[in-house]
N, C-alpha and C. Protein backbone atom coordinates (compact mmCIF):
# COMPACT_ATOMS: atom_id res chain seq x y z
N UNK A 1 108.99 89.32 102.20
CA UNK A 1 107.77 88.67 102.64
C UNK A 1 106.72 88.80 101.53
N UNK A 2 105.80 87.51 101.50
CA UNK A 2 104.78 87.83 100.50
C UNK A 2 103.44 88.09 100.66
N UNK A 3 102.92 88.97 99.26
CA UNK A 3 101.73 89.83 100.25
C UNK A 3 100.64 88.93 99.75
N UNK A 4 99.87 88.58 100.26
CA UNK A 4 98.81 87.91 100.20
C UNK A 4 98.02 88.38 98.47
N UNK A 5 97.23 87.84 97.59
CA UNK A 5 96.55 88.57 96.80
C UNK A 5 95.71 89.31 96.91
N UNK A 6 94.74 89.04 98.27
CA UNK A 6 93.81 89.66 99.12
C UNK A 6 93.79 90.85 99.49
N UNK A 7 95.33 90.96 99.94
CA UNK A 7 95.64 92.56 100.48
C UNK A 7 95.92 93.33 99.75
N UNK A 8 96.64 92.93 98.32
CA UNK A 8 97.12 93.48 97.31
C UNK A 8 96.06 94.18 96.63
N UNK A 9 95.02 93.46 96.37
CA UNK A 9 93.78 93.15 95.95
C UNK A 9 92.97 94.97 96.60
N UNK A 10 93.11 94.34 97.87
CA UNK A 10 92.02 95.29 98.76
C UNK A 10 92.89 96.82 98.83
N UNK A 11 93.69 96.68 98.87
CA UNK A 11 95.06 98.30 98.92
C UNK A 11 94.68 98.85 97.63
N UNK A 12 94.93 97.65 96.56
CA UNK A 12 94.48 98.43 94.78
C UNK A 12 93.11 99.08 94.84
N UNK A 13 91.81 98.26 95.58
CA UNK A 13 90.95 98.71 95.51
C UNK A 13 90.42 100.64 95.62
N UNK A 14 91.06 100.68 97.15
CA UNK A 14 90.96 101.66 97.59
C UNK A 14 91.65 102.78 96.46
N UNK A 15 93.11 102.44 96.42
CA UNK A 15 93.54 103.55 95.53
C UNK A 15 92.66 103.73 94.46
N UNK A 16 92.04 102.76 93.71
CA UNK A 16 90.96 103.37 92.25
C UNK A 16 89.56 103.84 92.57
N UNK A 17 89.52 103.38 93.83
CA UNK A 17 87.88 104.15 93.89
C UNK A 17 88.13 105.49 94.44
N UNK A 18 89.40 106.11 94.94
CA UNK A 18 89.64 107.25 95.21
C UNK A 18 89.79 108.03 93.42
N UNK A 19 89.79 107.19 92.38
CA UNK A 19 89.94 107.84 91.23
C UNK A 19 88.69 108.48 90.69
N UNK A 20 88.60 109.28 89.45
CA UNK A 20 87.38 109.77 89.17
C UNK A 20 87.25 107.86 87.82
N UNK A 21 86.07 107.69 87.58
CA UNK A 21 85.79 106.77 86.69
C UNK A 21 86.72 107.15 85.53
N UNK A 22 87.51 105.62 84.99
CA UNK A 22 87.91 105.92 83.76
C UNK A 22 89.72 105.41 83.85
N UNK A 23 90.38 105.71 85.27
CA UNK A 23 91.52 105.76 85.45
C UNK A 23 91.56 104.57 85.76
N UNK A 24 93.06 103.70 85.06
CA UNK A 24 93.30 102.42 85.20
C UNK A 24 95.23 102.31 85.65
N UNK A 25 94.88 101.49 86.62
CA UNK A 25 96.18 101.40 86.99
C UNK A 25 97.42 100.60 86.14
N UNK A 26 98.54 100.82 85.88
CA UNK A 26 99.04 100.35 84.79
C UNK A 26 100.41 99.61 85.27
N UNK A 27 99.81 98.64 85.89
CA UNK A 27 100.71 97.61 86.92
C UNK A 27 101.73 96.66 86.41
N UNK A 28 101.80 96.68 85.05
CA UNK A 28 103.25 95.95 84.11
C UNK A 28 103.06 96.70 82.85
N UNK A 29 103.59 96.27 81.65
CA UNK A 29 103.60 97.15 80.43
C UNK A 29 102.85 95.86 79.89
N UNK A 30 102.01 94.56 80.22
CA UNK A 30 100.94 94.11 79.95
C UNK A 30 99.70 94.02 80.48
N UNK A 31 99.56 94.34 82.09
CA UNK A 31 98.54 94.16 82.70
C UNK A 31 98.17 95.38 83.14
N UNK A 32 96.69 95.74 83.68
CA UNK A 32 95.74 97.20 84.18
C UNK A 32 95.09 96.61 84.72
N UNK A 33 94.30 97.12 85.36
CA UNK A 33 93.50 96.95 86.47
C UNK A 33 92.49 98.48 86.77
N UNK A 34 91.69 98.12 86.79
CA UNK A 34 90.42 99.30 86.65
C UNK A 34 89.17 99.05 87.89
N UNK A 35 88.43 99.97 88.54
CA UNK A 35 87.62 99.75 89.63
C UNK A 35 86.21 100.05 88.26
N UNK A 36 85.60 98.61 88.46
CA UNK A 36 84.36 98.58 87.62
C UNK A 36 82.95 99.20 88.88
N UNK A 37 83.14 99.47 89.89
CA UNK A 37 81.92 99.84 90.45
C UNK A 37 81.63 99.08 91.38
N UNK A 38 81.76 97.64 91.28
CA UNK A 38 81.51 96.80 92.34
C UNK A 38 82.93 96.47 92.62
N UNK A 39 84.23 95.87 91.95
CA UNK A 39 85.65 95.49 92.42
C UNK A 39 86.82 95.92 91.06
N UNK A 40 87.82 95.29 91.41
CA UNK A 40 88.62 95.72 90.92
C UNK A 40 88.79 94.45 89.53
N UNK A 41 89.03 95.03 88.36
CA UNK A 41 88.81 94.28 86.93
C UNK A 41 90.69 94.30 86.34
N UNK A 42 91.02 92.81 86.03
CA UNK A 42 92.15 92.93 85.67
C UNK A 42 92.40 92.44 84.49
N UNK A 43 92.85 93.09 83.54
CA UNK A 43 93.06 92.98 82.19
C UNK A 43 94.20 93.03 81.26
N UNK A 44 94.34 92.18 80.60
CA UNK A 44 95.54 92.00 79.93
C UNK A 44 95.55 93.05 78.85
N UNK A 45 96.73 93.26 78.55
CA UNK A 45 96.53 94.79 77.16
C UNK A 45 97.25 93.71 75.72
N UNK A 46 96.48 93.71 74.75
CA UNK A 46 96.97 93.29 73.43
C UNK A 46 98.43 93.66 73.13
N UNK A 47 99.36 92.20 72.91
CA UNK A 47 100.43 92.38 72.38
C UNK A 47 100.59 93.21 71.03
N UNK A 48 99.89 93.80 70.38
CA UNK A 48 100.57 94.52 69.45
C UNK A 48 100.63 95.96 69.98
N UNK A 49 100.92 96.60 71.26
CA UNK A 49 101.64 97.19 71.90
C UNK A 49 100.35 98.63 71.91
N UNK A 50 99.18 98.63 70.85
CA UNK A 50 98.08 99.80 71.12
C UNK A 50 97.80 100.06 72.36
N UNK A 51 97.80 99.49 73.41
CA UNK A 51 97.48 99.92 75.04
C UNK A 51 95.86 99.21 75.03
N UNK A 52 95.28 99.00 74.03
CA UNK A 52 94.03 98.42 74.37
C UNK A 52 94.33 97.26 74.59
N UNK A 53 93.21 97.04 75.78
CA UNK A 53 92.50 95.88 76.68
C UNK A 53 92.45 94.68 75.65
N UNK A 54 92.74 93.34 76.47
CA UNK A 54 92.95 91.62 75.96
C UNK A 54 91.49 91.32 76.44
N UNK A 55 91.99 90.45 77.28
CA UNK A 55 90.99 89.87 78.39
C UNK A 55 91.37 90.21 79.28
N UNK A 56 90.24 89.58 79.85
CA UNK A 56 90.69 89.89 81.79
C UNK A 56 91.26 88.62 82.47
N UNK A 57 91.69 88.75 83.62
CA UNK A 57 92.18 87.65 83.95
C UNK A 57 92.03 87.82 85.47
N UNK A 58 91.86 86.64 86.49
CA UNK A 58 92.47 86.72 87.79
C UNK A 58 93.64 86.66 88.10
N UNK A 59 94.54 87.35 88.80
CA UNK A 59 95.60 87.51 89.02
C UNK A 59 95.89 86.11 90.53
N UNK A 60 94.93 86.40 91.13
CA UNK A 60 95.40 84.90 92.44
C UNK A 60 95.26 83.61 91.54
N UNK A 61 94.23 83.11 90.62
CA UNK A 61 94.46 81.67 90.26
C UNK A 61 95.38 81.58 88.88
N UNK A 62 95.96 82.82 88.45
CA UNK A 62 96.86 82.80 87.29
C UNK A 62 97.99 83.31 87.51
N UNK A 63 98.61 84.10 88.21
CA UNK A 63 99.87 84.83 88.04
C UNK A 63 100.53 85.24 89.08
N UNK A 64 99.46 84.96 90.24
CA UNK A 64 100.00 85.76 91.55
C UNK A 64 101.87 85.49 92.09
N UNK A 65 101.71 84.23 92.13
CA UNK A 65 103.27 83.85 92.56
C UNK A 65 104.09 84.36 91.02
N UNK A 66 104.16 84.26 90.07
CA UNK A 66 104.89 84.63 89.07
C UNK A 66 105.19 86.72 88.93
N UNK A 67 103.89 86.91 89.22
CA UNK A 67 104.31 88.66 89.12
C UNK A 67 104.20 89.01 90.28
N UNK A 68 104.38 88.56 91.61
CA UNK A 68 103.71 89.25 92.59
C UNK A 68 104.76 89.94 93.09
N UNK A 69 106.17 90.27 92.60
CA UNK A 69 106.65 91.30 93.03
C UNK A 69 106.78 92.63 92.25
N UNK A 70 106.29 92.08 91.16
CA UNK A 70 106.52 93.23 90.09
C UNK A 70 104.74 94.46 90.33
N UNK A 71 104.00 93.35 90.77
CA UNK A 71 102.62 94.26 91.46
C UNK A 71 102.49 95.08 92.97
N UNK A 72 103.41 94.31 93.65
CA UNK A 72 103.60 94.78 94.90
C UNK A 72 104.38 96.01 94.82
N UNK A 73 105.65 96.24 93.96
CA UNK A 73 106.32 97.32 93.28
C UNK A 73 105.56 98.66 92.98
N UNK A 74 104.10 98.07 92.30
CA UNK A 74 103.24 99.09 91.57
C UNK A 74 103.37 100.26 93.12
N UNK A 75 102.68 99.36 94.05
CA UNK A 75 102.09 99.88 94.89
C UNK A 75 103.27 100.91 95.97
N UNK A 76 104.45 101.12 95.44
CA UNK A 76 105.04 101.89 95.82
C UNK A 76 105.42 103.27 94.94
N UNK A 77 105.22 102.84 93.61
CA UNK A 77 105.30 103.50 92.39
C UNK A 77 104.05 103.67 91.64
N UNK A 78 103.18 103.82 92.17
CA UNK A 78 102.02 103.90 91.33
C UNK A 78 101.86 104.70 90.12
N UNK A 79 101.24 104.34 88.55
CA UNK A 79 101.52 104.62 87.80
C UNK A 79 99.89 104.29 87.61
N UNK A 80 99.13 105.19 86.85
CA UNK A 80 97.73 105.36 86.44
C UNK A 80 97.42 105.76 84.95
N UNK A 81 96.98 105.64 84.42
CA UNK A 81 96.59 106.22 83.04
C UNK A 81 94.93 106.32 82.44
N UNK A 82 94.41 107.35 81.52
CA UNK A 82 93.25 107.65 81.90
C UNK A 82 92.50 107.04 80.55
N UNK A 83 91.69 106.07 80.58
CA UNK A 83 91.20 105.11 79.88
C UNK A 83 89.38 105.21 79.82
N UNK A 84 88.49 105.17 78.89
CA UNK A 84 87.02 105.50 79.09
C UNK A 84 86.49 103.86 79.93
N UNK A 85 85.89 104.50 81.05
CA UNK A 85 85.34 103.34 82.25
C UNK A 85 84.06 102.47 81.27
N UNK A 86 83.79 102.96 80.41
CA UNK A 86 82.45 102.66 79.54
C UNK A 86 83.32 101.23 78.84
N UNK A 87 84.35 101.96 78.16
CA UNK A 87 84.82 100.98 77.47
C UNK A 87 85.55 99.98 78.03
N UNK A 88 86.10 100.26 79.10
CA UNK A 88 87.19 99.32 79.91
C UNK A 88 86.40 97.87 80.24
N UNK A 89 84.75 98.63 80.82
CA UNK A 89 84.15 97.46 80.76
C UNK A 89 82.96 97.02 80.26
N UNK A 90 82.93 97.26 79.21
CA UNK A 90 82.22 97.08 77.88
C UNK A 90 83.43 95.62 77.08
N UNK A 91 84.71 96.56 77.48
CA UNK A 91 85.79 94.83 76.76
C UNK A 91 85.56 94.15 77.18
N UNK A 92 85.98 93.79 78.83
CA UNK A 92 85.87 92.94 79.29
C UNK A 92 84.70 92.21 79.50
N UNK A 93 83.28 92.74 79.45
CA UNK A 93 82.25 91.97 79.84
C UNK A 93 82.20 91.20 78.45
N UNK A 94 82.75 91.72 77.31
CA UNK A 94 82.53 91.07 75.62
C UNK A 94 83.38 89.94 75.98
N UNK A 95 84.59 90.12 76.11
CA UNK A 95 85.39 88.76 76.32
C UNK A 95 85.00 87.64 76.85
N UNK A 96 83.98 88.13 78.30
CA UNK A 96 83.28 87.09 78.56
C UNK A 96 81.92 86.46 78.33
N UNK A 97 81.11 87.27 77.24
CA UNK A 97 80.31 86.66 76.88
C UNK A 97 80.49 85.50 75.85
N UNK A 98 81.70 86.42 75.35
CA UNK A 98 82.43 85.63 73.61
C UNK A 98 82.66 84.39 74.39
N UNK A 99 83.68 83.89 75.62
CA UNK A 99 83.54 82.73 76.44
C UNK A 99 82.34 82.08 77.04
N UNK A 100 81.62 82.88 76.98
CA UNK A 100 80.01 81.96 77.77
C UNK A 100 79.44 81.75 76.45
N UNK A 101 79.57 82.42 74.93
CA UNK A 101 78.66 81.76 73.92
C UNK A 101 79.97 80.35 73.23
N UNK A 102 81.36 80.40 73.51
CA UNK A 102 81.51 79.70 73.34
C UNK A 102 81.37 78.16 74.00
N UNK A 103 81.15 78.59 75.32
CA UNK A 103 80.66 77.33 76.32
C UNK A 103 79.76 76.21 75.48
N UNK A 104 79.00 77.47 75.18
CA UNK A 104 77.37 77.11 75.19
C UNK A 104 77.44 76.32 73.75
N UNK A 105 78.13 76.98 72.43
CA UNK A 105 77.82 76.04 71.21
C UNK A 105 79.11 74.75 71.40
N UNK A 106 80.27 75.01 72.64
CA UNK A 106 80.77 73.37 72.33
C UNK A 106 80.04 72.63 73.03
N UNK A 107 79.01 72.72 74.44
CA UNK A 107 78.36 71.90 74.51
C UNK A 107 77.47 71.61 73.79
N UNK A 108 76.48 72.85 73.02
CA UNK A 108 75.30 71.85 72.18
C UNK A 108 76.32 71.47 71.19
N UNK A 109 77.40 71.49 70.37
CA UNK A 109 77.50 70.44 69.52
C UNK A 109 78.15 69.22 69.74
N UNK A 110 78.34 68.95 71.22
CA UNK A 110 78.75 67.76 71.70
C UNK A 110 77.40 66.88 72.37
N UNK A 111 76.47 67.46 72.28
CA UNK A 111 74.99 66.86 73.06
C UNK A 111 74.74 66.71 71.98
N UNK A 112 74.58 67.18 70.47
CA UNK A 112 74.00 66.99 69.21
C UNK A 112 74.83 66.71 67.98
N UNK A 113 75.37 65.39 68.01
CA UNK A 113 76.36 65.08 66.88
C UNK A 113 76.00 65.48 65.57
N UNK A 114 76.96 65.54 64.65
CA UNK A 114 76.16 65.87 63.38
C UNK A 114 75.15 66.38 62.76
């Protein structure tokens, strides 16, 4: 049976806020998942195999049906590793600014030709 992302979602939650700050769950040998304070932050780890953080990603509008048994798995085997909470989301909020300043100069240079 398949588990909703929601529940998956809300079960992960709980287990990381029972963590002290810093601990990230290590739910494939590419993806983590970390409790930023308000929810749960999911992040891809750089293919050249250092363990540091990609981007982040949503797991329901990107991957859910493709990994969702290999995450549901986690949650019987849980596997954690202890990562600085400063930095975990210090990456990820960069990734997305680096995406909101890129928004921002392809629209002004498509509103301002040449």
């Amino acid at each position: 049976m398949t588990m909703p992302f929601s529940e998956f979602d809300a079960r992960l939650a709980v287990l990381l806020r029972d963590h002290i700050p810093g601990i990230s769950a290590e739910l494939t040998d590419f993806a983590v998942a970390y409790w930023d304070g308000d929810r749960v932050v999911y992040c891809f780890l750089r293919d050249d195999g250092n363990g540091k953080l990609d981007e982040e990603f949503d797991p329901n509008r990107y991957v859910w049906a493709e990994w969702h048994d290999e995450f549901v798995a986690w949650l019987a085997d849980p596997r954690y590793s202890a990562r600085r909470a400063a930095r975990l989301h210090e990456r990820c909020a960069a990734v997305r600014r680096g995406r909101l300043i890129a928004a921002i100069h392809h629209t002004a240079t498509r509103a301002c030709p040449g």
